[in-house]
C-alpha atoms as a PDB file:
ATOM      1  CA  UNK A   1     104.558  98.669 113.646  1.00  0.00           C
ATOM      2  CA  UNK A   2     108.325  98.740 115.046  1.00  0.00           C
ATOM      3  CA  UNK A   3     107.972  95.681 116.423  1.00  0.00           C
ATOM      4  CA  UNK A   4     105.693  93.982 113.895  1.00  0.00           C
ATOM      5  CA  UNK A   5     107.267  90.904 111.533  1.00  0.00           C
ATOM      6  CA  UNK A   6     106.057  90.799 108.380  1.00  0.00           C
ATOM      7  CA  UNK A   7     106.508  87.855 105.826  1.00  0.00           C
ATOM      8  CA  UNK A   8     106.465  89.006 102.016  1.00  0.00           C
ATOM      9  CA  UNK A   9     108.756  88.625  99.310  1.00  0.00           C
ATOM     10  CA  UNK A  10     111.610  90.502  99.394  1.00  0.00           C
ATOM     11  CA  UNK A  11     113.672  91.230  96.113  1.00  0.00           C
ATOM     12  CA  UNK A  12     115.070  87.940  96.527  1.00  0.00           C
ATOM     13  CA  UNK A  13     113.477  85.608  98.375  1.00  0.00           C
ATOM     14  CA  UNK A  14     110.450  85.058 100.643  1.00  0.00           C
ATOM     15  CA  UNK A  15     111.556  86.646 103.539  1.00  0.00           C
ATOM     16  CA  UNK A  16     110.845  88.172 107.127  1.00  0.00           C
ATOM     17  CA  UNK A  17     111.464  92.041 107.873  1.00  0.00           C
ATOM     18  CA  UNK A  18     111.260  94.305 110.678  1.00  0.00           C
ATOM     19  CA  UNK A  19     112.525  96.983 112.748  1.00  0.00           C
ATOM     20  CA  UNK A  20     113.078  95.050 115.459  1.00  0.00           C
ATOM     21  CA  UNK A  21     115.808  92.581 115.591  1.00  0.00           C
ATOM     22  CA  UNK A  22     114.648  90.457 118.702  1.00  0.00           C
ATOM     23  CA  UNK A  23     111.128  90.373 117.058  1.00  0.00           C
ATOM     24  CA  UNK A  24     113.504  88.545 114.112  1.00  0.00           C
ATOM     25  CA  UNK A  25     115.168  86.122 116.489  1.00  0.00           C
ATOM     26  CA  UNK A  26     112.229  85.059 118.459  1.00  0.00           C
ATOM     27  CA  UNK A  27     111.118  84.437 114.721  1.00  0.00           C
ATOM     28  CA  UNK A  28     113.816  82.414 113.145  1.00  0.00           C
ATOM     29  CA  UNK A  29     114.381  80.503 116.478  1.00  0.00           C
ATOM     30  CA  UNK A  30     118.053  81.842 116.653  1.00  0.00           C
ATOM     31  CA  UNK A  31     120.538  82.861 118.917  1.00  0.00           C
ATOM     32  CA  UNK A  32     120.287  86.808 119.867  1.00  0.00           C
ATOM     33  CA  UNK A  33     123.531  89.141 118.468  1.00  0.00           C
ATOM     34  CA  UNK A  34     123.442  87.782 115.163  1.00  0.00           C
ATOM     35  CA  UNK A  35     123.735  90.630 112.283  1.00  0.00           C
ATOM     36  CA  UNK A  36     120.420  90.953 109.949  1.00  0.00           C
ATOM     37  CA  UNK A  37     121.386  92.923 106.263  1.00  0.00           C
ATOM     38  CA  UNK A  38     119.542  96.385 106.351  1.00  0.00           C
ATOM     39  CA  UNK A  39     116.954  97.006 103.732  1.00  0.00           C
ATOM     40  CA  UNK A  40     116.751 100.224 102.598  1.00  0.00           C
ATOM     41  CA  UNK A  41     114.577 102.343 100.129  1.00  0.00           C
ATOM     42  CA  UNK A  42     117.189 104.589  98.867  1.00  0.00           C
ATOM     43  CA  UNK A  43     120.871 105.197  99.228  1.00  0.00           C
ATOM     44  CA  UNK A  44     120.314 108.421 101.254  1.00  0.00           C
ATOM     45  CA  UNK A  45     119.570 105.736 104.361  1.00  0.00           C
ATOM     46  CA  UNK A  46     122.826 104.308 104.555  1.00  0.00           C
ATOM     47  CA  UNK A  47     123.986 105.074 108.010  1.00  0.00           C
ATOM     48  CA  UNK A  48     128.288 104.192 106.923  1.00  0.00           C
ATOM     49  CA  UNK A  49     130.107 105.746 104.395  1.00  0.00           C
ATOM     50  CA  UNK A  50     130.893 103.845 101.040  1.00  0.00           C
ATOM     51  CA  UNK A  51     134.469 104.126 100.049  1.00  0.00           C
ATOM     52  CA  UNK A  52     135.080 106.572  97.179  1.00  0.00           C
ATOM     53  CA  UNK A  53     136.222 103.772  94.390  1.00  0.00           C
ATOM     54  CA  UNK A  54     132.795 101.310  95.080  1.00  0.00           C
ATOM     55  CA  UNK A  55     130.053 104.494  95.248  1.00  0.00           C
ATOM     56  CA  UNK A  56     129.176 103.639  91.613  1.00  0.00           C
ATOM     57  CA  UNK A  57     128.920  99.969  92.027  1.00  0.00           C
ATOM     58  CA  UNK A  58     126.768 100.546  95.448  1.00  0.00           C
ATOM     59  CA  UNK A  59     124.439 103.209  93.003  1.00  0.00           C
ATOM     60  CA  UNK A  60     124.189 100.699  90.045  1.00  0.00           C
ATOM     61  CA  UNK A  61     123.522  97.282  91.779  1.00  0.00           C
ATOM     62  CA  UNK A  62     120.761  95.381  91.284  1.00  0.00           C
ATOM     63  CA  UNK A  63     119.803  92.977  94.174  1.00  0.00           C
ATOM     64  CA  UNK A  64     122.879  92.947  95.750  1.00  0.00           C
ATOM     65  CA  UNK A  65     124.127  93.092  99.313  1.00  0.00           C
ATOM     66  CA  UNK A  66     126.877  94.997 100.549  1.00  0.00           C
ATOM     67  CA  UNK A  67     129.195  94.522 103.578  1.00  0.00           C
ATOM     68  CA  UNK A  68     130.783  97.353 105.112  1.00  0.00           C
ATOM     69  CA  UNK A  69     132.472  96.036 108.185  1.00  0.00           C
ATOM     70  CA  UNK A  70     131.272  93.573 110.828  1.00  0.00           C
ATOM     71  CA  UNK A  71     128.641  94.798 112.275  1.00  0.00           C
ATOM     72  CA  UNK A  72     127.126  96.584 108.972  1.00  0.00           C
ATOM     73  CA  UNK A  73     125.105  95.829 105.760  1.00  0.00           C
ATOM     74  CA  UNK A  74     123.142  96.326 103.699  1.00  0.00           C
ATOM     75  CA  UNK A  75     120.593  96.055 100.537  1.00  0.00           C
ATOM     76  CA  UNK A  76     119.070  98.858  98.491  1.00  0.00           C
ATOM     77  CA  UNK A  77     115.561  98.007  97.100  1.00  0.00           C
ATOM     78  CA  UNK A  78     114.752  97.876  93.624  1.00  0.00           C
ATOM     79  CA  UNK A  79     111.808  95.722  93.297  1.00  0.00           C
ATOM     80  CA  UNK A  80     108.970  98.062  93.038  1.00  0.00           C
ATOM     81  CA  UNK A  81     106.836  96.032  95.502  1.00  0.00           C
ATOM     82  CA  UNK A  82     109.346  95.056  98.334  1.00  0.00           C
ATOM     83  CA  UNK A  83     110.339  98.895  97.807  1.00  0.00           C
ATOM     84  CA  UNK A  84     106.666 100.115  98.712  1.00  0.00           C
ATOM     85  CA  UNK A  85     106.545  97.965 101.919  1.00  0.00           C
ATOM     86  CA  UNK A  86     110.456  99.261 102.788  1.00  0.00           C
ATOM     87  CA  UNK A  87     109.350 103.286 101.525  1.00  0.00           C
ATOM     88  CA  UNK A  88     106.535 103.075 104.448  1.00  0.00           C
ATOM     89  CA  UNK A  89     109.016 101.665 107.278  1.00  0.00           C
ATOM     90  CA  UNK A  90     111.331 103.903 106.282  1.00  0.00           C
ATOM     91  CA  UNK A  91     114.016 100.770 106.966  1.00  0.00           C
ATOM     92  CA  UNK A  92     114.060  97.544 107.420  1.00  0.00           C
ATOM     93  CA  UNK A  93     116.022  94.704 108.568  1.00  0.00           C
ATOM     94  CA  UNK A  94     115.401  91.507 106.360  1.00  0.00           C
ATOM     95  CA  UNK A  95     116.280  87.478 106.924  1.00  0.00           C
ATOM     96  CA  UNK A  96     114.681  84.605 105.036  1.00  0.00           C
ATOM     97  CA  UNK A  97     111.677  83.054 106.448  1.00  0.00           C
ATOM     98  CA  UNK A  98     112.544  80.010 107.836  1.00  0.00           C
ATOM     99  CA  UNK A  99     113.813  78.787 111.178  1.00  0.00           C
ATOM    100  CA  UNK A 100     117.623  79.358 112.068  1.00  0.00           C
ATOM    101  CA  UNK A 101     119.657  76.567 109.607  1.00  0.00           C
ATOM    102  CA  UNK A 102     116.494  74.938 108.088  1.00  0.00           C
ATOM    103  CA  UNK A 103     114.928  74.609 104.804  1.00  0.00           C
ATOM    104  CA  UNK A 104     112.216  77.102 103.664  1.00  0.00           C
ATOM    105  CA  UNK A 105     108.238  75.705 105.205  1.00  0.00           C
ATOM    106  CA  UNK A 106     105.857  78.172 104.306  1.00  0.00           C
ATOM    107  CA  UNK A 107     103.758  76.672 107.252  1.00  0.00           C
ATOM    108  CA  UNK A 108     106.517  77.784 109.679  1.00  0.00           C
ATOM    109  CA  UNK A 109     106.565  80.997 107.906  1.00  0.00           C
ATOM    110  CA  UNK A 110     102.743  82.359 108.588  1.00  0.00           C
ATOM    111  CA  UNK A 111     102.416  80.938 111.672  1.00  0.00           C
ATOM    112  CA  UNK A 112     106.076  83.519 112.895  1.00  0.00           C
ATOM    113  CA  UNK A 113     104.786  86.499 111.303  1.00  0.00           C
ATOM    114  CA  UNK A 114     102.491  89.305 112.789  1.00  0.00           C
ATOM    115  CA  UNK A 115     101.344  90.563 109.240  1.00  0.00           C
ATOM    116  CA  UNK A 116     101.450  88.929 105.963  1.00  0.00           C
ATOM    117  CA  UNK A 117     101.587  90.325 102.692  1.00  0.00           C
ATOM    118  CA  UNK A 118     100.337  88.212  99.798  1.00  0.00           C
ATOM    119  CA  UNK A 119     101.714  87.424  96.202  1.00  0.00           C
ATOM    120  CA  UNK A 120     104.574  85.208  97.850  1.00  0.00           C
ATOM    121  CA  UNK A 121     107.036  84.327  95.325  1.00  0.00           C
ATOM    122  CA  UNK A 122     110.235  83.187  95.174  1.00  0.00           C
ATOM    123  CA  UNK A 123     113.087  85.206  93.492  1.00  0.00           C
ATOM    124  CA  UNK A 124     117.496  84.188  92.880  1.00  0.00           C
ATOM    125  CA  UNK A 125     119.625  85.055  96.268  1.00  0.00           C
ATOM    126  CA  UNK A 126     121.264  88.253  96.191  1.00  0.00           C
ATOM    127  CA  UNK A 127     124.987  88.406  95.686  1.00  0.00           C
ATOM    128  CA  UNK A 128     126.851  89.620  98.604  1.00  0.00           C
ATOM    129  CA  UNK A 129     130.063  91.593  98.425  1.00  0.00           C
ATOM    130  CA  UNK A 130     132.907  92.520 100.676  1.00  0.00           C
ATOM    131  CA  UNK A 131     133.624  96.494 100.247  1.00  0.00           C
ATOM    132  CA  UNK A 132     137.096  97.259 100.961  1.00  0.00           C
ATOM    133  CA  UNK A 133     139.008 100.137 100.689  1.00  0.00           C
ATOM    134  CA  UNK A 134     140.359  99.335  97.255  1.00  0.00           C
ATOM    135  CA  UNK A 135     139.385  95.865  96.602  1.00  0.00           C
ATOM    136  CA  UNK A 136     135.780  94.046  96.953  1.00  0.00           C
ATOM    137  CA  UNK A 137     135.316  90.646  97.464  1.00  0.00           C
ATOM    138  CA  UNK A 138     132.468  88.452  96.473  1.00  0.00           C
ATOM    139  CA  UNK A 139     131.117  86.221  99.508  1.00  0.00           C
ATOM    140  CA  UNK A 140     128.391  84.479  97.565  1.00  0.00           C
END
């Protein structure tokens, strides 16, 4: 199952997730060292601590993604579906389902997954924010 890519909707959007991030780029057709955003059940599975002044904003947020530093971030589940699917892997990276730079083709989709879970829908992007020290900054 580790190295398995499965295409379901996330929280946001339809989207691939796995535990293996090659098994993502050899699915999105894109170029290997690329960061994926973590997708987590709970906040007990973040690996980085949060700084003191965001830890409320981190516990409260609702399909939003948070950047720690370079080479970190991350999404805590809400959706009670996506969360099921996340629960049983334990964690997850996640990436939308369509090739590296292109437009969303559900044909591309199924045919780059390993497993496919049904009741595809389409949700709103997730805000992503910048956690500083002090300050946060919102990248989309």
């Amino acid at each position: 199952m580790h190295k398995k890519v499965f295409l379901t909707s996330t929280d946001t959007a339809i989207g691939f997730i796995s535990q293996s991030q090659d098994a993502l780029d050899k699915a999105k057709q894109r170029l290997e060292g690329k960061k994926y955003i973590l997708a987590l059940p709970s906040l007990k599975y973040i690996k980085k601590r949060v700084p003191k002044k965001h830890r409320n904003l981190v516990r409260r947020a609702k399909k939003t993604t948070f950047i720690l530093s370079e080479d970190y971030s991350f999404r805590v589940i809400q959706d009670k579906h996506h969360k099921l699917l996340i629960g049983r892997l334990g964690w997850a990276y996640t990436t939308s389902a369509n090739r590296s730079g292109e437009e969303f083709d559900l044909d591309y989709a199924i045919e780059n997954s390993d497993i496919i879970v049904y009741n595809l829908r389409e949700n709103s992007p997730s805000t992503i924010l910048k956690l500083g020290i002090k300050k946060f900054k919102r990248v989309r």
